[in-house]
C-alpha atoms as a PDB file:
ATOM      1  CA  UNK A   1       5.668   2.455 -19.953  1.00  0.00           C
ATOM      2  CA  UNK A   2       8.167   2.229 -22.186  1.00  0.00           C
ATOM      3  CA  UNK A   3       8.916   5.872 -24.150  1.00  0.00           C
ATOM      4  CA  UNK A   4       6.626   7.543 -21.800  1.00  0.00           C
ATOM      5  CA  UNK A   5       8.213  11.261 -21.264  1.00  0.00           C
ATOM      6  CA  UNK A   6       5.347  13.231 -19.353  1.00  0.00           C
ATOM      7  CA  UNK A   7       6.199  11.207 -15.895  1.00  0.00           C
ATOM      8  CA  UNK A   8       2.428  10.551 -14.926  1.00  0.00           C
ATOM      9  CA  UNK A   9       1.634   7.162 -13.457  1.00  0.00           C
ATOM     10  CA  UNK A  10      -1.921   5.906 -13.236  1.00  0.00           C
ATOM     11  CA  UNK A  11      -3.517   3.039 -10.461  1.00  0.00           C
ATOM     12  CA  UNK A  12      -7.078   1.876 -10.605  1.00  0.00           C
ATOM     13  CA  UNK A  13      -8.191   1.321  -7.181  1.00  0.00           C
ATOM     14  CA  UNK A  14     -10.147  -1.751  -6.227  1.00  0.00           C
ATOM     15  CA  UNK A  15     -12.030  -3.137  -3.068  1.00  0.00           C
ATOM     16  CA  UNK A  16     -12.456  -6.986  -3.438  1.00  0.00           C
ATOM     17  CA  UNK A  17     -13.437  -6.522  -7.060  1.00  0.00           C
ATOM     18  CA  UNK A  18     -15.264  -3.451  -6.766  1.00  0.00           C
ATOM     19  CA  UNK A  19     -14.520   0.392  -7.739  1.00  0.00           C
ATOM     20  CA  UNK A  20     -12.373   1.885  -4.544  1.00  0.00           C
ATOM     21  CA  UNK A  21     -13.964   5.493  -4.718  1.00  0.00           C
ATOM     22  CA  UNK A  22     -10.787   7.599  -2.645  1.00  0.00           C
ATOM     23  CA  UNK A  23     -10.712  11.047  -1.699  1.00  0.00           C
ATOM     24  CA  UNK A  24      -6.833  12.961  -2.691  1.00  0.00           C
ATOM     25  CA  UNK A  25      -6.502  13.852   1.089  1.00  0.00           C
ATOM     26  CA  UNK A  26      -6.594   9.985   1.866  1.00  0.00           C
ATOM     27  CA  UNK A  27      -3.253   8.782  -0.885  1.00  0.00           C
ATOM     28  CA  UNK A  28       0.090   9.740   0.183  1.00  0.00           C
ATOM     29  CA  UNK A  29       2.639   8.525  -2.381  1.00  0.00           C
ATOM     30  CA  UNK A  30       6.463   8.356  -2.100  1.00  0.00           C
ATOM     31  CA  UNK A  31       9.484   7.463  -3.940  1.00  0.00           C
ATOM     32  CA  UNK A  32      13.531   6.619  -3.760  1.00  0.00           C
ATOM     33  CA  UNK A  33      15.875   7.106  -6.516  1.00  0.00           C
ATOM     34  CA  UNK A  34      19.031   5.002  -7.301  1.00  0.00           C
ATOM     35  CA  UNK A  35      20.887   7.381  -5.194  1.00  0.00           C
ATOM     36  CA  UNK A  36      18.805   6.548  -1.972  1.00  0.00           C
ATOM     37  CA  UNK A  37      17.112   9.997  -2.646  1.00  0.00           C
ATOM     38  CA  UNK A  38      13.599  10.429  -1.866  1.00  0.00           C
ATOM     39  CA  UNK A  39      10.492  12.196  -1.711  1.00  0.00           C
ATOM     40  CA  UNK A  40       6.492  12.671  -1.439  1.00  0.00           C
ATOM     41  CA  UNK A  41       5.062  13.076  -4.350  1.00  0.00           C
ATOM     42  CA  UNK A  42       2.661  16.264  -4.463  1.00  0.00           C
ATOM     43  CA  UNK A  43       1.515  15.653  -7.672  1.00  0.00           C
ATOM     44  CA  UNK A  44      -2.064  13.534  -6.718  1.00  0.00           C
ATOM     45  CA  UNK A  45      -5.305  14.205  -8.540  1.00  0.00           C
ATOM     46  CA  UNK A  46      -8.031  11.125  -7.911  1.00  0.00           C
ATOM     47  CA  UNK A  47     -11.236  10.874 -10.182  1.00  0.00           C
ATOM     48  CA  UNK A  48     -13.947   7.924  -9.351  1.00  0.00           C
ATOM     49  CA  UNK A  49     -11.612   4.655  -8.543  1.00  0.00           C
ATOM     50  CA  UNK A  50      -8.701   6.232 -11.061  1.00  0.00           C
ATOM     51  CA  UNK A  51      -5.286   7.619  -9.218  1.00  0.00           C
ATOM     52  CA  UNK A  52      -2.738   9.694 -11.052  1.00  0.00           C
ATOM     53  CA  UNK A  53       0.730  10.635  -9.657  1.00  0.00           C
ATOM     54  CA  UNK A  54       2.635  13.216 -11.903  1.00  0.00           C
ATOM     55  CA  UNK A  55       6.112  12.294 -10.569  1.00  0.00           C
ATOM     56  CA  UNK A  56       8.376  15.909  -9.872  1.00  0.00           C
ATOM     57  CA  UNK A  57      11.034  16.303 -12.706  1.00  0.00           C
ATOM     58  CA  UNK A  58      14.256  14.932 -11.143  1.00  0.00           C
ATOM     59  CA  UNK A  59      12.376  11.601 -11.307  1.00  0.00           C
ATOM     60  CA  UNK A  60      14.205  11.396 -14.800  1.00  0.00           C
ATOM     61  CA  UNK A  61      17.479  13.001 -14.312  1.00  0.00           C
ATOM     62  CA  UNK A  62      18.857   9.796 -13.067  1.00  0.00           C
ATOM     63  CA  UNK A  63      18.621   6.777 -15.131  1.00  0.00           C
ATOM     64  CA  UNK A  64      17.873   3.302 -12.836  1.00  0.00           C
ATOM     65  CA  UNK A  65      15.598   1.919 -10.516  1.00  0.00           C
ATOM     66  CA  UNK A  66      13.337   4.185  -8.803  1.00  0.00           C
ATOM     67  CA  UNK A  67      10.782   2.491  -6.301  1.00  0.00           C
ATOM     68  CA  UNK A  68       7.468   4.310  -5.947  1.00  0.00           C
ATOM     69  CA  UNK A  69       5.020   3.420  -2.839  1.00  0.00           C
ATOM     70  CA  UNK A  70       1.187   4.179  -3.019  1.00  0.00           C
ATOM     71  CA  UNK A  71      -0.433   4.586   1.215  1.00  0.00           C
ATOM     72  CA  UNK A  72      -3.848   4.146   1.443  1.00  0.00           C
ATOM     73  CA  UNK A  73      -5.672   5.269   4.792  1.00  0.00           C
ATOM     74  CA  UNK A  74      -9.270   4.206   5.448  1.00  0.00           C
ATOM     75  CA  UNK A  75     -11.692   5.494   7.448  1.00  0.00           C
ATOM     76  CA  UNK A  76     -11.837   2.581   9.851  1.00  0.00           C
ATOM     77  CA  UNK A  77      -7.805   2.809  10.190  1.00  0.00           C
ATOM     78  CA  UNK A  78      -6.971   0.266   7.925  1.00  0.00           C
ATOM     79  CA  UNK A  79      -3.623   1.650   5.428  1.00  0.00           C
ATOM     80  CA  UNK A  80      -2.990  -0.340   2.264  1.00  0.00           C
ATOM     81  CA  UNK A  81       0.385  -0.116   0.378  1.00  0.00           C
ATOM     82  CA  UNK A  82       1.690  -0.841  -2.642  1.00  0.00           C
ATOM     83  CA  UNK A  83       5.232  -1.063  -3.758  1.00  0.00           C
ATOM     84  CA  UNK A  84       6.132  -0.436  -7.848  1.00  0.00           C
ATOM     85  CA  UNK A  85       9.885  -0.287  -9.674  1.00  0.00           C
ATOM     86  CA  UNK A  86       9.852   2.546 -12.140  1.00  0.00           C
ATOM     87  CA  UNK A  87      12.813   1.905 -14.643  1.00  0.00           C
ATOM     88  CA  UNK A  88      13.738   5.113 -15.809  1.00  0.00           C
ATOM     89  CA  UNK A  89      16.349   4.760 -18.490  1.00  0.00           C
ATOM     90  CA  UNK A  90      18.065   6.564 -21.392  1.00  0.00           C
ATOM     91  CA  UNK A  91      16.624   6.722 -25.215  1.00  0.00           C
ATOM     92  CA  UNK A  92      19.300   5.522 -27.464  1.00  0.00           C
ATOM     93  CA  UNK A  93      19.810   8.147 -29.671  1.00  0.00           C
ATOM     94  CA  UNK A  94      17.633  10.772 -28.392  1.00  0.00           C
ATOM     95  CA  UNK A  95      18.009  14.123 -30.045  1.00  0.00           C
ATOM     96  CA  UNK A  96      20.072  12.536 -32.324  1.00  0.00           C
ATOM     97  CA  UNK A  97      19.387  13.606 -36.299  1.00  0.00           C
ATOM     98  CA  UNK A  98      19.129  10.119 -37.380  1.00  0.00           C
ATOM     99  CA  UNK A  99      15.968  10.025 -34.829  1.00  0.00           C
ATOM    100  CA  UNK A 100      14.684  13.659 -35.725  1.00  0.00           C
ATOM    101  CA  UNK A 101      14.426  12.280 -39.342  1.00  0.00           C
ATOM    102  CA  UNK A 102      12.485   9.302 -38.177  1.00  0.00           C
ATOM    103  CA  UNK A 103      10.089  11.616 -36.229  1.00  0.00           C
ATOM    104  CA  UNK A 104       9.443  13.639 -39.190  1.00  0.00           C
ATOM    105  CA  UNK A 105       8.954  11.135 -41.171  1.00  0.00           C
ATOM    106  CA  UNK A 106       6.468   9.178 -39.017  1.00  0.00           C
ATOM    107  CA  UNK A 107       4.452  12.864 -38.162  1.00  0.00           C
ATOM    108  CA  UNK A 108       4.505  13.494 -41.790  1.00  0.00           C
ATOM    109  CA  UNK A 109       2.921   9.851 -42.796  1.00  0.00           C
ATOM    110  CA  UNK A 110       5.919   8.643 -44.641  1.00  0.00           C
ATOM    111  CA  UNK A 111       7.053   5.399 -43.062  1.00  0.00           C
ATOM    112  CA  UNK A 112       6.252   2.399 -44.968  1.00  0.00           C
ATOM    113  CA  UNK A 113       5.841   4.367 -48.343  1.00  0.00           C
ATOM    114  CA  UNK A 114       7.273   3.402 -51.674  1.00  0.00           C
END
């Protein structure tokens, strides 16, 4: 998502239309960085059908292409996986004062006032 900072990802899981209910110890999830670096990702929680993957930090060290795969094992053997492109760029003008203004002024309620 575009502007999202706190590197959490979120998947609904779904079995031919119907809430996937998955225990943590059954997702494995993995990722490559524009550099052909790559890890497992240790950051899994699961609640009902609803996965979340908090990617590690040096996920956003590197702006580019990162591809992210989601393993599923079942019970009866069966692994799904799914493939995603994370696009992790640089904010023009981050940090800059012209965009600390613009935060102030939008926490402080003034944009769009006369």
């Amino acid at each position: 998502m575009q502007g999202d900072t706190d590197r959490k990802v979120q998947v609904a899981l779904f079995d031919g239309g119907v809430l996937y209910d998955a225990s943590s110890d059954a997702v494995s999830v993995w990722y490559s960085g524009p550099g052909g670096d790559g890890n497992f990702s240790e950051g899994i929680s699961i609640e009902k059908n609803v996965l979340t993957i908090t990617l590690n930090g040096n996920i956003t060290a590197v702006p580019g292409n990162y591809a992210l795969a989601v393993m599923l094992s079942r019970s009866n053997g069966k692994v799904s996986t799914w493939n995603m492109i994370l696009k992790v760029g640089v904010v023009p003008g981050y940090g800059s004062p012209a965009a600390q203004d613009y935060f102030e002024a939008f926490q402080a309620g003034e944009l769009g006032c006369i």
